[in-house]
PDB file of N, CA and C in Angstrom:
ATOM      1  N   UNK A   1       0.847  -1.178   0.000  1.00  0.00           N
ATOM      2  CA  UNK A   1       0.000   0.000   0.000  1.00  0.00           C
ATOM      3  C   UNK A   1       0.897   1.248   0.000  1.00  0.00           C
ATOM      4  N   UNK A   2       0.727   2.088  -0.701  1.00  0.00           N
ATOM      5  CA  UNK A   2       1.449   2.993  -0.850  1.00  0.00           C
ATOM      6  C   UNK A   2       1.051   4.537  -0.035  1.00  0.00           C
ATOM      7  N   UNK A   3       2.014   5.278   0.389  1.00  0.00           N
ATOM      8  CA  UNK A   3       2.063   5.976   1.670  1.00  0.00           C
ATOM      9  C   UNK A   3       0.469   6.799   1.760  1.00  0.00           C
ATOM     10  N   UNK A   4       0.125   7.186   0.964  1.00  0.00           N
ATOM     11  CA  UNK A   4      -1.124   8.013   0.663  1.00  0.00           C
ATOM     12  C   UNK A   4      -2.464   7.631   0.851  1.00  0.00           C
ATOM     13  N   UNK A   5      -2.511   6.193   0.436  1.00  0.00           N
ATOM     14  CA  UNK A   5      -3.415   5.709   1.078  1.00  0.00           C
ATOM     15  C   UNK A   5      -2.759   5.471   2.275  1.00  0.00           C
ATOM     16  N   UNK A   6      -2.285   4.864   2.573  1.00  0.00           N
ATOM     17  CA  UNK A   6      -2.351   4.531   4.162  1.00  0.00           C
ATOM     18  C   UNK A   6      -2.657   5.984   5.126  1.00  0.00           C
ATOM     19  N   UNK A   7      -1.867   6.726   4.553  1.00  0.00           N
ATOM     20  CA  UNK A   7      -2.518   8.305   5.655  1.00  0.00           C
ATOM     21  C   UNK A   7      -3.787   8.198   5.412  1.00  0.00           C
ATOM     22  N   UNK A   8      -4.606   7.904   4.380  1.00  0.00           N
ATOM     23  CA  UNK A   8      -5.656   8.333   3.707  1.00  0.00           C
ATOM     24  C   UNK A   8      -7.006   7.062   4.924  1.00  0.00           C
ATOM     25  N   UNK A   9      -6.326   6.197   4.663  1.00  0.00           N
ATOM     26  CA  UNK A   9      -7.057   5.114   5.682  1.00  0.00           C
ATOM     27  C   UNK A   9      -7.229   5.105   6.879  1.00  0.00           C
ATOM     28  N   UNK A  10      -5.962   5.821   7.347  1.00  0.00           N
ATOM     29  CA  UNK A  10      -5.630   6.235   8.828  1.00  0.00           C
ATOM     30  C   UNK A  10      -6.348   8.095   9.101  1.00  0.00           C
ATOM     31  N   UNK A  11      -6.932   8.084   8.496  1.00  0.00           N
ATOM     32  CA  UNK A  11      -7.574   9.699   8.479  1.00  0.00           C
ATOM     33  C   UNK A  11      -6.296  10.841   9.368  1.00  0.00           C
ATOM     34  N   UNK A  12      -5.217  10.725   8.543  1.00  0.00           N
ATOM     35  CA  UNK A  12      -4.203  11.386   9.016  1.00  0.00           C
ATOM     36  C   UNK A  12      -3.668  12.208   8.014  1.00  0.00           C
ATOM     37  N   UNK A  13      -2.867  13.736   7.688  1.00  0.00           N
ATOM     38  CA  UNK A  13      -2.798  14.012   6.854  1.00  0.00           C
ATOM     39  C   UNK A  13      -1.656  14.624   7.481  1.00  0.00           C
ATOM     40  N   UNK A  14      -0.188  14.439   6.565  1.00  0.00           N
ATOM     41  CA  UNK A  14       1.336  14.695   7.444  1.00  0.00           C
ATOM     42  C   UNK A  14       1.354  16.283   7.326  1.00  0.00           C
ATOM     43  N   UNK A  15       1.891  16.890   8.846  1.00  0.00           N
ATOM     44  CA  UNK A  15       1.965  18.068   9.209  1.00  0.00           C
ATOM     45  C   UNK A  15       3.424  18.802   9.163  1.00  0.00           C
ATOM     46  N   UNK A  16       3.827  19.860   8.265  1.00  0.00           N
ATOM     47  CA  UNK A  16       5.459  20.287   8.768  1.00  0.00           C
ATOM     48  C   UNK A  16       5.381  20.760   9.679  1.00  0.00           C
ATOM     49  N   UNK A  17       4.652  20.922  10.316  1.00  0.00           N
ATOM     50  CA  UNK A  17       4.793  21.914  11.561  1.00  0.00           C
ATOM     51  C   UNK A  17       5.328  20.801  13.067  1.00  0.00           C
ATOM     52  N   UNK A  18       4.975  19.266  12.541  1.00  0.00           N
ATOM     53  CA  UNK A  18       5.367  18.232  13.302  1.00  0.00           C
ATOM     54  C   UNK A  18       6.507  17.750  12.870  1.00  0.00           C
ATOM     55  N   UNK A  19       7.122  18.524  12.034  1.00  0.00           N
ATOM     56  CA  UNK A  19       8.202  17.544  10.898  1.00  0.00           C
ATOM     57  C   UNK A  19       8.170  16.536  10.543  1.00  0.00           C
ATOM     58  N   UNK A  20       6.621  15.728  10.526  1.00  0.00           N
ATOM     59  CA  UNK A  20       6.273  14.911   9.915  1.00  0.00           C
ATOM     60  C   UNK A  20       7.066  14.551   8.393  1.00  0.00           C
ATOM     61  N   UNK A  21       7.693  13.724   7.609  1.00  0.00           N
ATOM     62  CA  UNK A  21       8.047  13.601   6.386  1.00  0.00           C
ATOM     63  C   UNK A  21       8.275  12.093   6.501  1.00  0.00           C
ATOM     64  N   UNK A  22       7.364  11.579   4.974  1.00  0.00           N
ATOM     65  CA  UNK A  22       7.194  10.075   4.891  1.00  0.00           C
ATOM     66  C   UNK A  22       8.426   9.621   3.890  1.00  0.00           C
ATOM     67  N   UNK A  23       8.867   8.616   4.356  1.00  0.00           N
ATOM     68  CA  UNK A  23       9.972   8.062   3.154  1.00  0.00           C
ATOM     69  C   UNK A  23       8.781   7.476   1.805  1.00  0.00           C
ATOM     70  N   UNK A  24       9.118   7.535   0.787  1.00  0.00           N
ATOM     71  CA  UNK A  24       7.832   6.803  -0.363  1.00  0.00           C
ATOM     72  C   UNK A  24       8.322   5.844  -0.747  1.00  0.00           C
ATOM     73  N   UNK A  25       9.683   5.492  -1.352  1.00  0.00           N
ATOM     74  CA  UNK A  25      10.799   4.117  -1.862  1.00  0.00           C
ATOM     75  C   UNK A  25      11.057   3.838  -0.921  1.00  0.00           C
ATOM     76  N   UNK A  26      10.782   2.164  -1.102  1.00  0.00           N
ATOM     77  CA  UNK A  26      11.848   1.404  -0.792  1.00  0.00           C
ATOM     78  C   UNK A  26      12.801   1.430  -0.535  1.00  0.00           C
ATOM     79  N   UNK A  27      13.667   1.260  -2.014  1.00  0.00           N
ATOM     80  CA  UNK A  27      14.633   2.128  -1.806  1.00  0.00           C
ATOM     81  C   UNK A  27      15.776   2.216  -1.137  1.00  0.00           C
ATOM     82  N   UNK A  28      14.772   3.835  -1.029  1.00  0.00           N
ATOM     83  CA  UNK A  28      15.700   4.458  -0.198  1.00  0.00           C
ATOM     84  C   UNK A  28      15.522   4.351   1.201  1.00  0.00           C
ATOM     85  N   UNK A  29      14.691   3.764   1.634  1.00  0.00           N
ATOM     86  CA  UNK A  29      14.177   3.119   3.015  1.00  0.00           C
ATOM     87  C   UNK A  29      15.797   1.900   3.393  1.00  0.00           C
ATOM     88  N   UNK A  30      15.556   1.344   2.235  1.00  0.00           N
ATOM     89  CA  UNK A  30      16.702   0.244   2.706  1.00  0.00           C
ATOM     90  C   UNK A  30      18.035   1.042   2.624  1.00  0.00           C
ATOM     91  N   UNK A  31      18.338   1.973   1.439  1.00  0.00           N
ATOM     92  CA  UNK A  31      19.696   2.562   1.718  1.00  0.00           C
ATOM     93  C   UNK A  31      19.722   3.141   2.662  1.00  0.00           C
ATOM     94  N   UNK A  32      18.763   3.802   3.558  1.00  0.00           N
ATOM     95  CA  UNK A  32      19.408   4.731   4.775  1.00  0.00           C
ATOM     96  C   UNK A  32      19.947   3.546   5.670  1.00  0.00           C
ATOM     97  N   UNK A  33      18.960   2.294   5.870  1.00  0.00           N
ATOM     98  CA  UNK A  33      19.691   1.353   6.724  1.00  0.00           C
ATOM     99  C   UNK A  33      20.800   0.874   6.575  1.00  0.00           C
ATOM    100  N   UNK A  34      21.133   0.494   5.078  1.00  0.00           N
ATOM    101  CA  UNK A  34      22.422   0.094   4.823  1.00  0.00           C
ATOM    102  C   UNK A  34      23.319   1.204   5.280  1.00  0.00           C
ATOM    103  N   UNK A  35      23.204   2.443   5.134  1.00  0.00           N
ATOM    104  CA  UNK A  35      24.141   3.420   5.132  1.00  0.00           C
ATOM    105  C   UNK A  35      24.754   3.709   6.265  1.00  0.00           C
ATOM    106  N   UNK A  36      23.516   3.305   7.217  1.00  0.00           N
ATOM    107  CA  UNK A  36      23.461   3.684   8.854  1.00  0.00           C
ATOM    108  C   UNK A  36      24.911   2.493   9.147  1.00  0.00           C
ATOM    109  N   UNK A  37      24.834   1.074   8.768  1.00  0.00           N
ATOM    110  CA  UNK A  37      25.720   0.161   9.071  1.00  0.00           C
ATOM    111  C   UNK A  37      25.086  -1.008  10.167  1.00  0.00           C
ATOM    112  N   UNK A  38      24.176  -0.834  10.622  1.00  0.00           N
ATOM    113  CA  UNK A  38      23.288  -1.356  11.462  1.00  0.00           C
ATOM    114  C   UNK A  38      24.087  -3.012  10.819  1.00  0.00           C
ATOM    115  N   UNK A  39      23.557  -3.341   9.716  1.00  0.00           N
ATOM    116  CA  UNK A  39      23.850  -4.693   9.557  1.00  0.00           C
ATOM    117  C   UNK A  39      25.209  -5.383  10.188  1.00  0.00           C
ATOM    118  N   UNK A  40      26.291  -4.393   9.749  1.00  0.00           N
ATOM    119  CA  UNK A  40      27.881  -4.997  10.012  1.00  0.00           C
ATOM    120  C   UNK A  40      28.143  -4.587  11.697  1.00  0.00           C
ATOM    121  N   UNK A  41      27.612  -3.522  12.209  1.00  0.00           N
ATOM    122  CA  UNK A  41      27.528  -3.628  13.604  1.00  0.00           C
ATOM    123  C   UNK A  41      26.693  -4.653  14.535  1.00  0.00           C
ATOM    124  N   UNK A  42      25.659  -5.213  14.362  1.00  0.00           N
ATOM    125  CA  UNK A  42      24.934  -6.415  14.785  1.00  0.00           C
ATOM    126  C   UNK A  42      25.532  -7.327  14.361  1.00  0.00           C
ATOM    127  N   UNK A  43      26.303  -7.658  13.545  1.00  0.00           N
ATOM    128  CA  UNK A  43      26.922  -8.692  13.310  1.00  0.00           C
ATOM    129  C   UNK A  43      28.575  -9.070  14.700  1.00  0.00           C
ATOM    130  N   UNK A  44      28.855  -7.657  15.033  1.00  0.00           N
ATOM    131  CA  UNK A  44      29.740  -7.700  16.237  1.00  0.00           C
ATOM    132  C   UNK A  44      29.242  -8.016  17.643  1.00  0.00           C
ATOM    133  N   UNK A  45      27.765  -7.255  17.694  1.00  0.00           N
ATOM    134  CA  UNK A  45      27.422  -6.758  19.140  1.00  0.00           C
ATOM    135  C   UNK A  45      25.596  -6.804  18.569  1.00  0.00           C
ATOM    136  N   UNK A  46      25.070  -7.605  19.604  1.00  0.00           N
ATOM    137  CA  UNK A  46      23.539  -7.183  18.906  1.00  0.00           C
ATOM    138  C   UNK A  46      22.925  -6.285  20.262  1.00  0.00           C
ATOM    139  N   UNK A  47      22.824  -5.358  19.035  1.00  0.00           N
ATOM    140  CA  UNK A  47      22.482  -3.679  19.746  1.00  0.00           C
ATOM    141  C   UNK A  47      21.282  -3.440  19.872  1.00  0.00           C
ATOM    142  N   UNK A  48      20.753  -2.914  20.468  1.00  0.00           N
ATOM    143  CA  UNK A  48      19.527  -2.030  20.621  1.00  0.00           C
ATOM    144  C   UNK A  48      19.101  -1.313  19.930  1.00  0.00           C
ATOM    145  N   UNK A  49      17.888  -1.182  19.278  1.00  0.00           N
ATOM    146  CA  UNK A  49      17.706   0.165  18.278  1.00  0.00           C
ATOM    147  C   UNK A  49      16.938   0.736  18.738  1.00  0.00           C
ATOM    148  N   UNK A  50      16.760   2.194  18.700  1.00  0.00           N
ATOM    149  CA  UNK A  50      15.897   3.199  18.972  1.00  0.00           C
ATOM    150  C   UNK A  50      15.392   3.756  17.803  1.00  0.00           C
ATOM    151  N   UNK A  51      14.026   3.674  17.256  1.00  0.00           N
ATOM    152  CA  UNK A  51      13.358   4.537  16.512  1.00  0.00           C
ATOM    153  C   UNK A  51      12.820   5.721  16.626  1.00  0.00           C
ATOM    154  N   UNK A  52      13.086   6.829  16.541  1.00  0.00           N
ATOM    155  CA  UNK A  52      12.607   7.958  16.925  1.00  0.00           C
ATOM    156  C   UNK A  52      11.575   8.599  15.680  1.00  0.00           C
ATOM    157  N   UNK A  53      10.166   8.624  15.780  1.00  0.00           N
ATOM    158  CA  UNK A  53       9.433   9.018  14.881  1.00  0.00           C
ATOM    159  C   UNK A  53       9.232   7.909  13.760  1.00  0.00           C
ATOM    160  N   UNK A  54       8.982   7.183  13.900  1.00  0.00           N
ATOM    161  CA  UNK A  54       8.812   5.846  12.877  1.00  0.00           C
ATOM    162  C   UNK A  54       7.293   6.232  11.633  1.00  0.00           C
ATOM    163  N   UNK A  55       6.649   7.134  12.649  1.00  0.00           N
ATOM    164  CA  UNK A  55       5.435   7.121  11.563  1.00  0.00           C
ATOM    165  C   UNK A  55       4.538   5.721  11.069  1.00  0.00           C
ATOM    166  N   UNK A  56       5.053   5.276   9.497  1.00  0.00           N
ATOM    167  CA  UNK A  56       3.895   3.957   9.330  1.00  0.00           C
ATOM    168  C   UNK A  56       4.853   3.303   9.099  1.00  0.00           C
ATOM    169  N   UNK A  57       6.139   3.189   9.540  1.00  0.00           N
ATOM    170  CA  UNK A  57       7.214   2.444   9.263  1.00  0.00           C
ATOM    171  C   UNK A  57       8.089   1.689   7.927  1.00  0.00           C
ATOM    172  N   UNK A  58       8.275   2.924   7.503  1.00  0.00           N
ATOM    173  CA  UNK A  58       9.070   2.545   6.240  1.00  0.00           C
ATOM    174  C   UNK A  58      10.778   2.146   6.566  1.00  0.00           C
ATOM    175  N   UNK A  59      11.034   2.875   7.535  1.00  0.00           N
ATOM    176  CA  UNK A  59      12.647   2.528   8.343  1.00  0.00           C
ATOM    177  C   UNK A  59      12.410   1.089   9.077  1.00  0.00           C
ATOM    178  N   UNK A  60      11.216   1.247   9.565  1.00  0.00           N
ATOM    179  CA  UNK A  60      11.015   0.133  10.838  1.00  0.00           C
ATOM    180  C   UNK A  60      10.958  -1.662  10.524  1.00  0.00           C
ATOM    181  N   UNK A  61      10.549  -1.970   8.631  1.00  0.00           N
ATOM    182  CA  UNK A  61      11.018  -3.217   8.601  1.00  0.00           C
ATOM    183  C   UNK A  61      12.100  -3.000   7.926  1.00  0.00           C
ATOM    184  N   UNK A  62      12.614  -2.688   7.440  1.00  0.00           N
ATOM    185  CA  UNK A  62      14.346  -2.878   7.498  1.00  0.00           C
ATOM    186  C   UNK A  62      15.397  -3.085   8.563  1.00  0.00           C
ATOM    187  N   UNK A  63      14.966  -2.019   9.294  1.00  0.00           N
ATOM    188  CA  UNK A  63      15.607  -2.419  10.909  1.00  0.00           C
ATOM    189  C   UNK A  63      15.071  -3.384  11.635  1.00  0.00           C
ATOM    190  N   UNK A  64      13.894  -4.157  11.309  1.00  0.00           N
ATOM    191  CA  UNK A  64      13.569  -5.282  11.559  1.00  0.00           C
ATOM    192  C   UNK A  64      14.513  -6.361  11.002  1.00  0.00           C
ATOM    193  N   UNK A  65      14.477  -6.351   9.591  1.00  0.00           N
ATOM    194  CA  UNK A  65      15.693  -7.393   8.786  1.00  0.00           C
ATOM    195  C   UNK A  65      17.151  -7.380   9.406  1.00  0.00           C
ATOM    196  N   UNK A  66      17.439  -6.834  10.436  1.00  0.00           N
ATOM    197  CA  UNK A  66      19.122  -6.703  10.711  1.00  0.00           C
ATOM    198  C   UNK A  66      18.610  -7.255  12.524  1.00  0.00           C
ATOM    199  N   UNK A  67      17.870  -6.408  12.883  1.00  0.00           N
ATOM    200  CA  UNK A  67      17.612  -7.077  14.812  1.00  0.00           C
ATOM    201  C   UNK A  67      16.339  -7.149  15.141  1.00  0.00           C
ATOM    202  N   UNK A  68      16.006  -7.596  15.995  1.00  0.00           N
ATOM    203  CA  UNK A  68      14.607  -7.647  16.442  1.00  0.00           C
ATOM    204  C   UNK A  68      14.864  -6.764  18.145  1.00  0.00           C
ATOM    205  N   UNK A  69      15.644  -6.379  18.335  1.00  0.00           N
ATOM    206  CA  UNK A  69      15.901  -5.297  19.342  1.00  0.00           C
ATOM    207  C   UNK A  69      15.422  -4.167  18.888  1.00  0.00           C
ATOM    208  N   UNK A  70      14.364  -3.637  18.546  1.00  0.00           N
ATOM    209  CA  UNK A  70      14.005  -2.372  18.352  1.00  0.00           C
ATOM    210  C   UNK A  70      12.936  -1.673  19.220  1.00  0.00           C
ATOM    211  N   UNK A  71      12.983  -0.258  19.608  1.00  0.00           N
ATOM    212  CA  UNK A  71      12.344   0.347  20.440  1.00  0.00           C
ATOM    213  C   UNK A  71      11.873   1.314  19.667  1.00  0.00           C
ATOM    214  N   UNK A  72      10.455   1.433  19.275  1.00  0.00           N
ATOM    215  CA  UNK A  72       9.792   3.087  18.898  1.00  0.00           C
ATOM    216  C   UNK A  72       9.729   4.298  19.754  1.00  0.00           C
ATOM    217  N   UNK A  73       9.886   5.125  19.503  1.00  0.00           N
ATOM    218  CA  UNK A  73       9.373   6.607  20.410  1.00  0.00           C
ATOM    219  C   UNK A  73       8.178   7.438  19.296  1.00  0.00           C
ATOM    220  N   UNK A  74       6.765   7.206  19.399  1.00  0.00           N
ATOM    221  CA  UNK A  74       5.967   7.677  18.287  1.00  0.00           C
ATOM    222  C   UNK A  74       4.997   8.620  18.651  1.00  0.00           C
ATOM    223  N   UNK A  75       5.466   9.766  18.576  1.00  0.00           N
ATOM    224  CA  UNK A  75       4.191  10.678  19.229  1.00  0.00           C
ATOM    225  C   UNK A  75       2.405  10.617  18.623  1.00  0.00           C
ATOM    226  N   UNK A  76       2.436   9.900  17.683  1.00  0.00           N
ATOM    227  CA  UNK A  76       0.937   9.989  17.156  1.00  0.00           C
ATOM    228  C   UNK A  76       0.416   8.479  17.352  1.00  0.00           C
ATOM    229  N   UNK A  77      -0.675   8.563  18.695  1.00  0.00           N
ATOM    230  CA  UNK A  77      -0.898   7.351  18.863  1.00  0.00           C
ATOM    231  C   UNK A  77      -1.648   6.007  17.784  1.00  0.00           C
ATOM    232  N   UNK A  78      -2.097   6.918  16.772  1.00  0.00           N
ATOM    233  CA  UNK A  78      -2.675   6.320  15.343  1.00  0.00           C
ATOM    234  C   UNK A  78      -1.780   5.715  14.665  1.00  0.00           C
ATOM    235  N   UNK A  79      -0.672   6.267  14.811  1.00  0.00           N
ATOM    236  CA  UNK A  79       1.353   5.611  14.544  1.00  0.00           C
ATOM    237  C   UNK A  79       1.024   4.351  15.144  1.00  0.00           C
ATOM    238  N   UNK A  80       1.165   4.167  15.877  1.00  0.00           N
ATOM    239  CA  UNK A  80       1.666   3.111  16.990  1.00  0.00           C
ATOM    240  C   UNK A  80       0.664   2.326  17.125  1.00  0.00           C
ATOM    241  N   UNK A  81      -0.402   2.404  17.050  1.00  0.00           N
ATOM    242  CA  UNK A  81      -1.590   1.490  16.848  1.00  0.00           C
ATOM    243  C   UNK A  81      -0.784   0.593  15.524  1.00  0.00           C
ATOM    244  N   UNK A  82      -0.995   1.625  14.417  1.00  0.00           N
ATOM    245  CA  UNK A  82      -0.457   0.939  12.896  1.00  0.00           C
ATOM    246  C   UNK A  82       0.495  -0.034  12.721  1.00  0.00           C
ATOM    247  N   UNK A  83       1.660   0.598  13.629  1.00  0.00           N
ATOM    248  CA  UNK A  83       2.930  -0.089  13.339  1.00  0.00           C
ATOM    249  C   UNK A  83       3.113  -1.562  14.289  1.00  0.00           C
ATOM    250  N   UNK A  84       2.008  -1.527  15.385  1.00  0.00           N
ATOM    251  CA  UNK A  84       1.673  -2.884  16.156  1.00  0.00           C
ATOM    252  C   UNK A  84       0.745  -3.809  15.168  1.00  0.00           C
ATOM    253  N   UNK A  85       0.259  -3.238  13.859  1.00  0.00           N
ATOM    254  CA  UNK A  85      -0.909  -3.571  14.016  1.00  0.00           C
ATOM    255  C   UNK A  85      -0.191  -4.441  12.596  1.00  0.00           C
ATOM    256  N   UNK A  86       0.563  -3.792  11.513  1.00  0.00           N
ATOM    257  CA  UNK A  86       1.144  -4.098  10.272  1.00  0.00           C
ATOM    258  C   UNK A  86       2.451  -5.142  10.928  1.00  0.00           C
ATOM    259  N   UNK A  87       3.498  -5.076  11.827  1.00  0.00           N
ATOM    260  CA  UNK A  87       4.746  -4.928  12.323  1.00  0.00           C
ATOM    261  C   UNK A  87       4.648  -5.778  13.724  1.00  0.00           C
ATOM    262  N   UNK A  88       3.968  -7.324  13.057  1.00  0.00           N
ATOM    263  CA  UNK A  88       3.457  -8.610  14.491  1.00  0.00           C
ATOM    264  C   UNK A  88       4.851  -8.924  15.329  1.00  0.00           C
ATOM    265  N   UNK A  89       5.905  -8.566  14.795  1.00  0.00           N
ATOM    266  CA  UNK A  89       7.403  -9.242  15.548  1.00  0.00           C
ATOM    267  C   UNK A  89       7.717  -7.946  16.517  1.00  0.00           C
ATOM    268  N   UNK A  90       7.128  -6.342  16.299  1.00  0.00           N
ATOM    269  CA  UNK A  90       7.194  -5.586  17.381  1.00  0.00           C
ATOM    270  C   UNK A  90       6.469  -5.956  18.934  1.00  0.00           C
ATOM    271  N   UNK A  91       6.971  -5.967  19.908  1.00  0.00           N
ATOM    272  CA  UNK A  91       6.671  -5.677  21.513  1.00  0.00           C
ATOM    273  C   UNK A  91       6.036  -4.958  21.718  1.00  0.00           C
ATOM    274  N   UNK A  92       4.755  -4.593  21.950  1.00  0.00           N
ATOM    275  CA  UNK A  92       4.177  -3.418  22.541  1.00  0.00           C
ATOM    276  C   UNK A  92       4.729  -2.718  23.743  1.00  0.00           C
ATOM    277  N   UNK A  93       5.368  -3.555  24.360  1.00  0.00           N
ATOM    278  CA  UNK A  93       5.921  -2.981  25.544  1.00  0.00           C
ATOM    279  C   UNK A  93       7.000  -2.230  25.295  1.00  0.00           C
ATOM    280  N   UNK A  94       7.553  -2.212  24.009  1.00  0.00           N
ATOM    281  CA  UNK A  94       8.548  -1.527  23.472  1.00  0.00           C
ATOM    282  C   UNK A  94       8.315  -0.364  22.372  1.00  0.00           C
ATOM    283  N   UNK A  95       7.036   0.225  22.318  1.00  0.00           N
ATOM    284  CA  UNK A  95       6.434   0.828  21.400  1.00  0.00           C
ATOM    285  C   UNK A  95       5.785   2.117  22.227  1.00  0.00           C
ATOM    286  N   UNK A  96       6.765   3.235  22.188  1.00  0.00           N
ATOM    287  CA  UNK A  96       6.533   4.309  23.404  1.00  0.00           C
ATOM    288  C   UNK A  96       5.307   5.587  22.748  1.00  0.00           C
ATOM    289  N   UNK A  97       4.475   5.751  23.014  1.00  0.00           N
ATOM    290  CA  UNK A  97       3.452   6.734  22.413  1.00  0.00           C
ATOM    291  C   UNK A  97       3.517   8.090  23.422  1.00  0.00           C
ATOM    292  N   UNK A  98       4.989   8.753  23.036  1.00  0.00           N
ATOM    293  CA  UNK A  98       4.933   9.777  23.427  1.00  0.00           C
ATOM    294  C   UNK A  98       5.809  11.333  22.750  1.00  0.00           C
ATOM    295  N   UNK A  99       6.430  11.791  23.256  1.00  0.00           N
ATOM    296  CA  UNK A  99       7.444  12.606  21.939  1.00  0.00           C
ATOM    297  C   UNK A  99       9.258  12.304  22.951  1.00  0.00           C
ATOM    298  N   UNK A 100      10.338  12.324  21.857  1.00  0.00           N
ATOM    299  CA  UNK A 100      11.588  11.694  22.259  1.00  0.00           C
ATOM    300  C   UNK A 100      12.134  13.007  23.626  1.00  0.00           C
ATOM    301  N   UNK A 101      11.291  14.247  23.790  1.00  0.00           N
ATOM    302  CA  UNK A 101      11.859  14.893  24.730  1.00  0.00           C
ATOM    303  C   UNK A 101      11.165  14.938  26.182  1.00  0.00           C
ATOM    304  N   UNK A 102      10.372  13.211  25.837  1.00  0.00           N
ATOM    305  CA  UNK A 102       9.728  13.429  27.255  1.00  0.00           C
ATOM    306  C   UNK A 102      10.464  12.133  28.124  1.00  0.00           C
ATOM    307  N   UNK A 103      11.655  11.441  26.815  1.00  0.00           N
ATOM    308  CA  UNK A 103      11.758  10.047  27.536  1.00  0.00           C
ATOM    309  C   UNK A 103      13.289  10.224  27.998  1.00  0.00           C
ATOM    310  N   UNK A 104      13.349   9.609  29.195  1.00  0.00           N
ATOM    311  CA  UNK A 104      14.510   9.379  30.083  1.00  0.00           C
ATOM    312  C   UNK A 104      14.945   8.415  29.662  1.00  0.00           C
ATOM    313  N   UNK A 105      16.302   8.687  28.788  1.00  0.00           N
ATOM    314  CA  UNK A 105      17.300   7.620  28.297  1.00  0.00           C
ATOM    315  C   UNK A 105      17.480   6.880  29.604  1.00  0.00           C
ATOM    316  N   UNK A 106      18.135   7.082  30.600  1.00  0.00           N
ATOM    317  CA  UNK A 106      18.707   6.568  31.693  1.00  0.00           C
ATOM    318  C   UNK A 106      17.804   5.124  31.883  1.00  0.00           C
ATOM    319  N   UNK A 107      16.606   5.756  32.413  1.00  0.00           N
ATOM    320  CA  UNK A 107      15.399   4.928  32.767  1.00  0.00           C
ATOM    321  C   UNK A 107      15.483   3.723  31.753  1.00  0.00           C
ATOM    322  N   UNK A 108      15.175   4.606  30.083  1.00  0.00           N
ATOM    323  CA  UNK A 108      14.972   3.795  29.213  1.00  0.00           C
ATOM    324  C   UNK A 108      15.812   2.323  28.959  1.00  0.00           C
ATOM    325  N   UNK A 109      17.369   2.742  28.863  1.00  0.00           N
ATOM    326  CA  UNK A 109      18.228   1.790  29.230  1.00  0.00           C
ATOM    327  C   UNK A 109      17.682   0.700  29.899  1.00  0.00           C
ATOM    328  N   UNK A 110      17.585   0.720  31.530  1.00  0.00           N
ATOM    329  CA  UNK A 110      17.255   0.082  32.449  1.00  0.00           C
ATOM    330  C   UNK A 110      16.349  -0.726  31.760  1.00  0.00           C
ATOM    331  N   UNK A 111      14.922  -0.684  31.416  1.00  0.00           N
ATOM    332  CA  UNK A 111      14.313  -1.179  30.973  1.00  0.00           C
ATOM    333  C   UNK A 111      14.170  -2.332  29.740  1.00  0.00           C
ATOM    334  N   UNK A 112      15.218  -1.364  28.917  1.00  0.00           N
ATOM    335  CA  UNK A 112      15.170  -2.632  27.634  1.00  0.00           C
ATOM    336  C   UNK A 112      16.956  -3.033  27.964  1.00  0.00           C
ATOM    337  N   UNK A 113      17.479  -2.973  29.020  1.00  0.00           N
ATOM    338  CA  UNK A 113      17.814  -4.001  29.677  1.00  0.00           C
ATOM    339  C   UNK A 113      19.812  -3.404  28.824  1.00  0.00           C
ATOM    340  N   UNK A 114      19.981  -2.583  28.338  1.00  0.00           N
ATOM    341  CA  UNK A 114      21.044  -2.347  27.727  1.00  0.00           C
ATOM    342  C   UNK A 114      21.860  -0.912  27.891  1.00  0.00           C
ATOM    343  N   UNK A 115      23.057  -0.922  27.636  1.00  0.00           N
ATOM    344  CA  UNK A 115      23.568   0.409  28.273  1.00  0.00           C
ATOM    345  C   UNK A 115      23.580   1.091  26.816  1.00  0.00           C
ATOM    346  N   UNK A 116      23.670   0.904  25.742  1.00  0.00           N
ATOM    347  CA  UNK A 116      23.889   1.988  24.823  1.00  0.00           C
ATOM    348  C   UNK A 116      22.922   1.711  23.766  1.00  0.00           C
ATOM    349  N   UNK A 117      22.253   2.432  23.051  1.00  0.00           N
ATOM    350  CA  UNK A 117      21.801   2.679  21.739  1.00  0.00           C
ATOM    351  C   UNK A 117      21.834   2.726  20.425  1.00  0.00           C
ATOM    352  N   UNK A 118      21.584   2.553  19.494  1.00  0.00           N
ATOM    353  CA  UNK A 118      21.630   2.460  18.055  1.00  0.00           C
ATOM    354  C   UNK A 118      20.670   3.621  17.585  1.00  0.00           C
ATOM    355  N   UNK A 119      21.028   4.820  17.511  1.00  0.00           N
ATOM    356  CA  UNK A 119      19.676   5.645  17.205  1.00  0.00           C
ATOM    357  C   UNK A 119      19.675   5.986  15.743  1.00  0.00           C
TER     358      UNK A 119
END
């Protein structure tokens, strides 16, 4: 399904004023991951990922294909419904519905059980 409908289904319509911006390719969905290195670093150390703003998750199965350690931070709870709802190998308990300047790394750590991040 391509990004337009899905906003379109989700009665959501992306805001700059949220800096909302949808990836549309593939793509280039997979080159940012490749680019990031995620793959050849999990291959040393399997890391933690932090998603910050995932939206309907065009980053989020790619970074699925490299770890299943991944953590959302999604301020639009219609997000996070979606991406539990498309995205069955995500944790809900790991799927934060709030904005990234309300969450306590420290805490966060503790919780998903690791000292450093992949952001």
């Amino acid at each position: 399904m391509k990004v337009k409908e899905i906003l379109k289904e989700l009665n959501l319509e992306p805001h700059k004023s949220k800096g909302q911006n949808f990836l549309l390719n593939h793509t280039t969905s997979k080159s940012i991951v490749n680019f990031s290195g995620l793959a050849e670093i999990n291959k040393k150390e399997d890391v933690q990922v932090l998603e910050i703003g995932p939206g309907i998750g065009a980053l989020t199965s790619e970074i699925l294909s490299h770890t299943k350690k991944l953590a959302l931070i999604e301020l639009e709870k219609t997000f996070c419904d979606y991406l539990l709802k498309t995205h069955l190998d995500l944790d809900s308990k790991f799927v934060f519905n709030t904005g990234f300047q309300n969450i306590d790394l420290a805490k966060l750590s503790v919780e998903l059980n690791t000292k450093k991040f992949f952001i």
